[in-house]
N, C-alpha and C. Protein backbone atom coordinates (compact mmCIF):
# COMPACT_ATOMS: atom_id res chain seq x y z
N UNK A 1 -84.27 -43.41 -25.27
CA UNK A 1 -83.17 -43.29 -24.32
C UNK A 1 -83.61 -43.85 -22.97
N UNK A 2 -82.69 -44.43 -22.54
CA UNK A 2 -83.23 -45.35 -20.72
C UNK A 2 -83.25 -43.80 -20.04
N UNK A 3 -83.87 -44.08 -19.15
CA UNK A 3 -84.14 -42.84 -18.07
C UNK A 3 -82.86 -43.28 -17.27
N UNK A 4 -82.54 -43.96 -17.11
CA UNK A 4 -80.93 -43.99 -16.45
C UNK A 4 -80.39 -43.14 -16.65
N UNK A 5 -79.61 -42.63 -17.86
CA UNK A 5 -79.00 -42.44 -18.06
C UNK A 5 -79.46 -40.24 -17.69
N UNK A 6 -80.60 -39.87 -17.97
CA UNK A 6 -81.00 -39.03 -17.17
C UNK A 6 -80.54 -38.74 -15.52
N UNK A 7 -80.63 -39.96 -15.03
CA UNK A 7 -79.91 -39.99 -13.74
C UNK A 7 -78.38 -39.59 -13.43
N UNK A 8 -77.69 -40.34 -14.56
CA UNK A 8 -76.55 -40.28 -14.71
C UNK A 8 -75.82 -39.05 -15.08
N UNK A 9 -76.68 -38.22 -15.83
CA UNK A 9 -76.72 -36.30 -16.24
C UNK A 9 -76.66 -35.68 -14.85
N UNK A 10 -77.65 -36.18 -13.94
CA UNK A 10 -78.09 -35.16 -12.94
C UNK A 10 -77.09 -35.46 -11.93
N UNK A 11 -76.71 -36.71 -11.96
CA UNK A 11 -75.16 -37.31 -10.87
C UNK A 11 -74.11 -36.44 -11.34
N UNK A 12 -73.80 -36.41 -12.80
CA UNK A 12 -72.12 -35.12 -13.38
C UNK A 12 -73.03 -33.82 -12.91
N UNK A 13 -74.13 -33.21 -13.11
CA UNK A 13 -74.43 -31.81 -12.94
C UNK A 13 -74.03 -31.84 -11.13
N UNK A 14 -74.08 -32.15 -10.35
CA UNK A 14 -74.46 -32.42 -8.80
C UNK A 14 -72.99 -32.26 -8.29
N UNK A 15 -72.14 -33.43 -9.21
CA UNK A 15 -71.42 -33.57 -8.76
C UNK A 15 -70.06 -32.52 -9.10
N UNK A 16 -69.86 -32.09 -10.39
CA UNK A 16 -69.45 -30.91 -10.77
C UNK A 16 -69.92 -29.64 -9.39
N UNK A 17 -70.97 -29.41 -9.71
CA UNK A 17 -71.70 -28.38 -8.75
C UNK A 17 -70.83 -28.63 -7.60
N UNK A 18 -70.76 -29.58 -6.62
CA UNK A 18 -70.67 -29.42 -5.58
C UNK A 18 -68.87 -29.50 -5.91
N UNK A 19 -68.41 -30.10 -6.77
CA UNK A 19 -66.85 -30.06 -6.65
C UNK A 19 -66.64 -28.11 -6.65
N UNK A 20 -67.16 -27.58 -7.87
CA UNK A 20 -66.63 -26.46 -7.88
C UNK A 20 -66.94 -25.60 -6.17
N UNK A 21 -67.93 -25.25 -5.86
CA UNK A 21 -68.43 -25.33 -4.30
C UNK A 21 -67.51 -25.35 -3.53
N UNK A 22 -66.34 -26.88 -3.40
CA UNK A 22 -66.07 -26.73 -2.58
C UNK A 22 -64.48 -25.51 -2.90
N UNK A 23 -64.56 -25.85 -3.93
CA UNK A 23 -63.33 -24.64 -4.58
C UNK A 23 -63.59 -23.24 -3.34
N UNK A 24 -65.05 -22.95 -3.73
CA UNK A 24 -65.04 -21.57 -3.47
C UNK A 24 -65.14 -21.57 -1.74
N UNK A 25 -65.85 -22.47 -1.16
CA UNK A 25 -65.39 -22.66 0.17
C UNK A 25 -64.21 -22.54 0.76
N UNK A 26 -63.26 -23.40 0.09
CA UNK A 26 -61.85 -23.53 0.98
C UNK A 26 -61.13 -21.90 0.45
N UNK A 27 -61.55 -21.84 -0.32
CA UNK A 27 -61.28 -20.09 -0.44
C UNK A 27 -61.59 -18.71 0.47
N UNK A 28 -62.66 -19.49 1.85
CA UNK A 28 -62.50 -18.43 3.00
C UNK A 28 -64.35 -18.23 3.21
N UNK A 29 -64.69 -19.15 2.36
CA UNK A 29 -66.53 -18.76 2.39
C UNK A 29 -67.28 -20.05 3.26
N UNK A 30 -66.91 -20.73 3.84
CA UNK A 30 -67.12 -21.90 4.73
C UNK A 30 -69.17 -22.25 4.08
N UNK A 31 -69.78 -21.09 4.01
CA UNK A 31 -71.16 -21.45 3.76
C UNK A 31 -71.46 -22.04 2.65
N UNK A 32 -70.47 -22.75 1.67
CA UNK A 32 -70.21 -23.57 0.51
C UNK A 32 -70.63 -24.70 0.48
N UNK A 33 -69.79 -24.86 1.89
CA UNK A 33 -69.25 -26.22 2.50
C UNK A 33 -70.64 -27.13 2.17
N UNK A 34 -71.91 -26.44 2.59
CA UNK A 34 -73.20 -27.30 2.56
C UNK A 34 -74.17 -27.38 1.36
N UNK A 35 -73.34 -26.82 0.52
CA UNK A 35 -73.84 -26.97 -1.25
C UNK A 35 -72.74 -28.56 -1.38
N UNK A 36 -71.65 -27.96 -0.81
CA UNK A 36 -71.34 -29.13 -1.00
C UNK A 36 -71.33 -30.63 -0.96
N UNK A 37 -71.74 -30.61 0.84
CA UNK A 37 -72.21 -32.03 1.00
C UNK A 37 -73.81 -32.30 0.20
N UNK A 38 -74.55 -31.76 0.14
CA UNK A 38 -75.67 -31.99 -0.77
C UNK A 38 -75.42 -32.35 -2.40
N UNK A 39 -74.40 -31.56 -2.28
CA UNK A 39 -74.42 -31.97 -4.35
C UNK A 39 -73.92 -33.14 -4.33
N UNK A 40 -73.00 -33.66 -3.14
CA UNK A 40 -72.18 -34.83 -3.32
C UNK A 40 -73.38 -36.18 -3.14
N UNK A 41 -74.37 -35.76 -2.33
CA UNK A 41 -75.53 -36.60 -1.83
C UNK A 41 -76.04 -37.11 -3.10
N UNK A 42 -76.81 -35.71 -3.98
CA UNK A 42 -77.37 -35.86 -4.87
C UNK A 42 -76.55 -36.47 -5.66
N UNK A 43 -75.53 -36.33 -6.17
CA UNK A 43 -74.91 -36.97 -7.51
C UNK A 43 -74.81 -38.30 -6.57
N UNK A 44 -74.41 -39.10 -5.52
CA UNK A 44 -74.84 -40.53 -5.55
C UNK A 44 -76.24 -41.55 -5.48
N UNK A 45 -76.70 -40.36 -4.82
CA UNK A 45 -78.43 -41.06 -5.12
C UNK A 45 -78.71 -40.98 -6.37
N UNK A 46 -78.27 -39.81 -7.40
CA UNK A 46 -78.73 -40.23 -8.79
C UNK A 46 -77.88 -41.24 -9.41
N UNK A 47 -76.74 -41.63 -9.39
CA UNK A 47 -75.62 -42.31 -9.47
C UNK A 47 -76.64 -44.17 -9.01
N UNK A 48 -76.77 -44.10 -7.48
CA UNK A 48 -77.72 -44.94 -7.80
C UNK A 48 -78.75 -45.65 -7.94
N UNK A 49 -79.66 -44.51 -8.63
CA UNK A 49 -81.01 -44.43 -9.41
C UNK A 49 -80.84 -45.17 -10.74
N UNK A 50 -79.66 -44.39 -11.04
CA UNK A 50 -79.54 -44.93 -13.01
C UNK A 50 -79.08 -46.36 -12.62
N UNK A 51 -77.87 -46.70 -11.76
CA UNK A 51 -77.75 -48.33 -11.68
C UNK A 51 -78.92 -49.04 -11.44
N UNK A 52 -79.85 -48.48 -10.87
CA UNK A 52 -81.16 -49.56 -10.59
C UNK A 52 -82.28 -49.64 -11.93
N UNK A 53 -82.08 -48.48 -13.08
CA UNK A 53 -82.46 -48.37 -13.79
C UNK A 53 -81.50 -49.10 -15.00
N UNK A 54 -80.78 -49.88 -14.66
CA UNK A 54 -80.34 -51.14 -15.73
C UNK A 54 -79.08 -50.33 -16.30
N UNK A 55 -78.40 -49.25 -16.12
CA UNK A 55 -76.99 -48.80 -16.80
C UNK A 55 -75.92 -49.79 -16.06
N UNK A 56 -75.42 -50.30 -16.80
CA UNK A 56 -74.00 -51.28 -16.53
C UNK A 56 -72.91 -50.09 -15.40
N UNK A 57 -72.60 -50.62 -14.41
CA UNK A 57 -72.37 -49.89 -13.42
C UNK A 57 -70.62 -49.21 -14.12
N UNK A 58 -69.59 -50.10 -15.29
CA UNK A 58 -68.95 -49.84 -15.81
C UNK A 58 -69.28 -48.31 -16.90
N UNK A 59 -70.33 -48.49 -17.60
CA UNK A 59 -70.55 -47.25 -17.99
C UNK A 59 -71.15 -46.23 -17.41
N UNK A 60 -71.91 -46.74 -16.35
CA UNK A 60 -72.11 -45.02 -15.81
C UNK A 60 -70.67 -44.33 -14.88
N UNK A 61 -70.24 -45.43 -14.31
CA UNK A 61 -68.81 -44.75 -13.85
C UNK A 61 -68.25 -44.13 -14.79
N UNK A 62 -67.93 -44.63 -15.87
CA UNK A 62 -67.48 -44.20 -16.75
C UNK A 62 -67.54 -42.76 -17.11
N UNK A 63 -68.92 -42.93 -17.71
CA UNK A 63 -69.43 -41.59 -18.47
C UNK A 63 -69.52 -40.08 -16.90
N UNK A 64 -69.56 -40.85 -15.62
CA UNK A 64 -69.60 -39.66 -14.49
C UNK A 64 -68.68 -39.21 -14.36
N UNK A 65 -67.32 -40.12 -13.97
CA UNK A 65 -66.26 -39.78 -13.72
C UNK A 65 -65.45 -38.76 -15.00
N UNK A 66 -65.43 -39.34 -15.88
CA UNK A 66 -65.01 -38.73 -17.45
C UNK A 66 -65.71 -37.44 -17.81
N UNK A 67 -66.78 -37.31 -17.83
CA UNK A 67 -67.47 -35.81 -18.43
C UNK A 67 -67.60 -35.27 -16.80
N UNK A 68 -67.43 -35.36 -15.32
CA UNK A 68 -67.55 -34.66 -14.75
C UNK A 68 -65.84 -34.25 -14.51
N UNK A 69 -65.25 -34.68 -14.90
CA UNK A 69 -63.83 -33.97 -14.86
C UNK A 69 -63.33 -33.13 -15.73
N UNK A 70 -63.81 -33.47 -17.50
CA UNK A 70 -63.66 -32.18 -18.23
C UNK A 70 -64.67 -31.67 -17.63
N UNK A 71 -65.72 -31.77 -17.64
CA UNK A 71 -67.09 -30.32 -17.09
C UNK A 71 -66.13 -29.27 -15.72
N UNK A 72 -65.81 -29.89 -15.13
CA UNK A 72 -65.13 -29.37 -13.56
C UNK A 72 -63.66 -28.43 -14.42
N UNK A 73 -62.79 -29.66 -14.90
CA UNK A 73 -61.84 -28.95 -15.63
C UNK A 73 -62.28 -27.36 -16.17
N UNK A 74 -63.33 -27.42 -17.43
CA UNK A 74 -63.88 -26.47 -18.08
C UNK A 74 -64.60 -25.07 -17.15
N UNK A 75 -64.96 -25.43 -16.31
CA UNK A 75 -66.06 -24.49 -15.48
C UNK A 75 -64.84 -23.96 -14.67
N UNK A 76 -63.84 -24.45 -14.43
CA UNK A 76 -63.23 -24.43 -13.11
C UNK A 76 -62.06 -22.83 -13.89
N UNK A 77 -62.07 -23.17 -15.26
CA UNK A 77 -61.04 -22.33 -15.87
C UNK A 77 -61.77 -21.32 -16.19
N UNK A 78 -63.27 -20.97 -16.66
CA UNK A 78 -64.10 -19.82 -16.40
C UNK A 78 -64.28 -19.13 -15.56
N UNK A 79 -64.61 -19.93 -14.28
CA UNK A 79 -65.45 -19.25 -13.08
C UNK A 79 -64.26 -18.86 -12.01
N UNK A 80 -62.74 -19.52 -11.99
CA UNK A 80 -61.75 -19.54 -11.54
C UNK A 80 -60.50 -19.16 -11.77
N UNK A 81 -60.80 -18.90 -12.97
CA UNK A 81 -59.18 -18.46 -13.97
C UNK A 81 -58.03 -19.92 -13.77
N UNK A 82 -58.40 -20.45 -13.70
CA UNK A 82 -57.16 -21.40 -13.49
C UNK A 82 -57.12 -22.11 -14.74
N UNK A 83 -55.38 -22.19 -15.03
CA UNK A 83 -55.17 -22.73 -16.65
C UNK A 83 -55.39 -24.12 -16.62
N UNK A 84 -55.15 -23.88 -18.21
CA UNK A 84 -55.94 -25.41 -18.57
C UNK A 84 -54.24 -25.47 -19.20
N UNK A 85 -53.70 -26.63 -19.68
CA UNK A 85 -53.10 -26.70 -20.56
C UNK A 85 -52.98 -26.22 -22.08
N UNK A 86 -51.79 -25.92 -22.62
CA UNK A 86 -52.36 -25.07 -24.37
C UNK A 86 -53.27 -26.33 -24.94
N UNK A 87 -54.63 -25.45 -25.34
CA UNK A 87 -55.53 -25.68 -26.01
C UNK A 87 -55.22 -27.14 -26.57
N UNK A 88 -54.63 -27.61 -27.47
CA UNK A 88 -54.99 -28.73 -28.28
C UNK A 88 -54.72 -29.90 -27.44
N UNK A 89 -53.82 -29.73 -26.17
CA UNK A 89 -53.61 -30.66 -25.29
C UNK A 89 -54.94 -30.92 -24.40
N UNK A 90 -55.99 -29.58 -24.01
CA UNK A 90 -57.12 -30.03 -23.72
C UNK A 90 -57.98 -30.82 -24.41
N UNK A 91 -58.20 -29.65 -25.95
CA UNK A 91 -59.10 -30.83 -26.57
C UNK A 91 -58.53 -32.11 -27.22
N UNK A 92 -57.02 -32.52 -26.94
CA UNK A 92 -57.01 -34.28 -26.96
C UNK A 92 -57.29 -34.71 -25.80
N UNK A 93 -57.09 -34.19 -24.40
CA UNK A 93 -57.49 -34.85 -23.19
C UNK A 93 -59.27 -35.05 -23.76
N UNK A 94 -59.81 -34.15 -23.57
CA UNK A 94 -61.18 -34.38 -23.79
C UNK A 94 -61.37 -35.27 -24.78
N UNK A 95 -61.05 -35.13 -26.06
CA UNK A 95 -61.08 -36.17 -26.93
C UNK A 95 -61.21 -37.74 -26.67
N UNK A 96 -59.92 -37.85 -26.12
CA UNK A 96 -59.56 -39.44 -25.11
C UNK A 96 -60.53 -39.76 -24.18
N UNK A 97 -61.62 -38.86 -23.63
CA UNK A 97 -62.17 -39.46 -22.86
C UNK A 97 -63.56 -39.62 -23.07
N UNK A 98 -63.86 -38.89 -24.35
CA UNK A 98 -65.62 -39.08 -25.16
C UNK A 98 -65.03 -40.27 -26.13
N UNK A 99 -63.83 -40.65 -26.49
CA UNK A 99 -64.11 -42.06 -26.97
C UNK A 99 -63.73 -43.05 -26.31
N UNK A 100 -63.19 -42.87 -25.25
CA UNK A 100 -63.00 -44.35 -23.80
C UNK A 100 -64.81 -44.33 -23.68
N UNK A 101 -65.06 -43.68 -23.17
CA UNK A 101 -66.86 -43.38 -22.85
C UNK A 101 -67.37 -44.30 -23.73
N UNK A 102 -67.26 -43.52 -25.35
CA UNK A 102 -67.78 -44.51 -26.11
C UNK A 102 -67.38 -45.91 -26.37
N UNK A 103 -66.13 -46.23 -26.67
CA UNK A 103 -65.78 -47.85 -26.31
C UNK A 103 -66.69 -48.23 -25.21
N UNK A 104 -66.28 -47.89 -23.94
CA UNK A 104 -66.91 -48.34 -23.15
C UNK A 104 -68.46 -48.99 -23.31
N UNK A 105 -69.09 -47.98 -23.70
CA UNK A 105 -70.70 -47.81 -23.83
C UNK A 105 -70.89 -48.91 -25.04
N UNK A 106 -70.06 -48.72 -26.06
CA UNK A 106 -70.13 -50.08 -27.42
C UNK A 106 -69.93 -51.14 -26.40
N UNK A 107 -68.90 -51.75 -26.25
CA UNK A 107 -68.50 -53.27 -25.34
C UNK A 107 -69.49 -53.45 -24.60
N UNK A 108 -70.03 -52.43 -23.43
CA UNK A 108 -71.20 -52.96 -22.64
C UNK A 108 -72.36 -54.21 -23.40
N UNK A 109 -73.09 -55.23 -22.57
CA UNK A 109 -73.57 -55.73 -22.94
C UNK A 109 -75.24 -55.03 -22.11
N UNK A 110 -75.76 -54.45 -23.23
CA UNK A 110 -77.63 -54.18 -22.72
C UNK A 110 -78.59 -55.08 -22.64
């Protein structure tokens, strides 16, 4: 496995992190606020670490943007109560977007 793509893990963990963060901030906790600008830091310096480490800048967008929005989606309906759509409409959203990912990641040229 390219170590890129390690990078590209720690950019969705960062960046999730700091999205949910700022959830709980604008909710009245202001001391969030600076998880937040840090996670946002971190997920672009790892963001681009993995581009310098040879990931086609199409698939790591890809795979960040896509699994950090179900991840955010998912965490956000645990830690937040906030609905998701009935179930099978999530897991086709999710569905649609682990095989755009994968198209994506096939077409790339390595």
């Amino acid at each position: 496995m390219n170590v890129g793509y390690v990078f590209v893990i720690l950019a969705i963990v960062a960046e999730v992190s700091a999205t949910l963060a700022l959830r709980v901030a604008t909710d009245g906790r202001p001391r969030f606020y600076g998880i937040v600008v840090v996670g946002y830091l971190i997920a672009f310096v790892a963001l681009t670490v993995a581009l310098r480490q040879g990931i086609p800048l199409g698939v790591a967008y890809g795979i960040w943007a896509a699994a950090g929005v179900a991840a955010t989606a998912i965490a956000a309906h645990f830690l937040f109560r906030e609905r998701l759509t009935p179930p099978p409409r999530v897991l086709a959203g999710i569905g649609v977007i682990v095989v755009g990912v994968l198209l994506v990641e096939l077409g790339a040229v390595h």
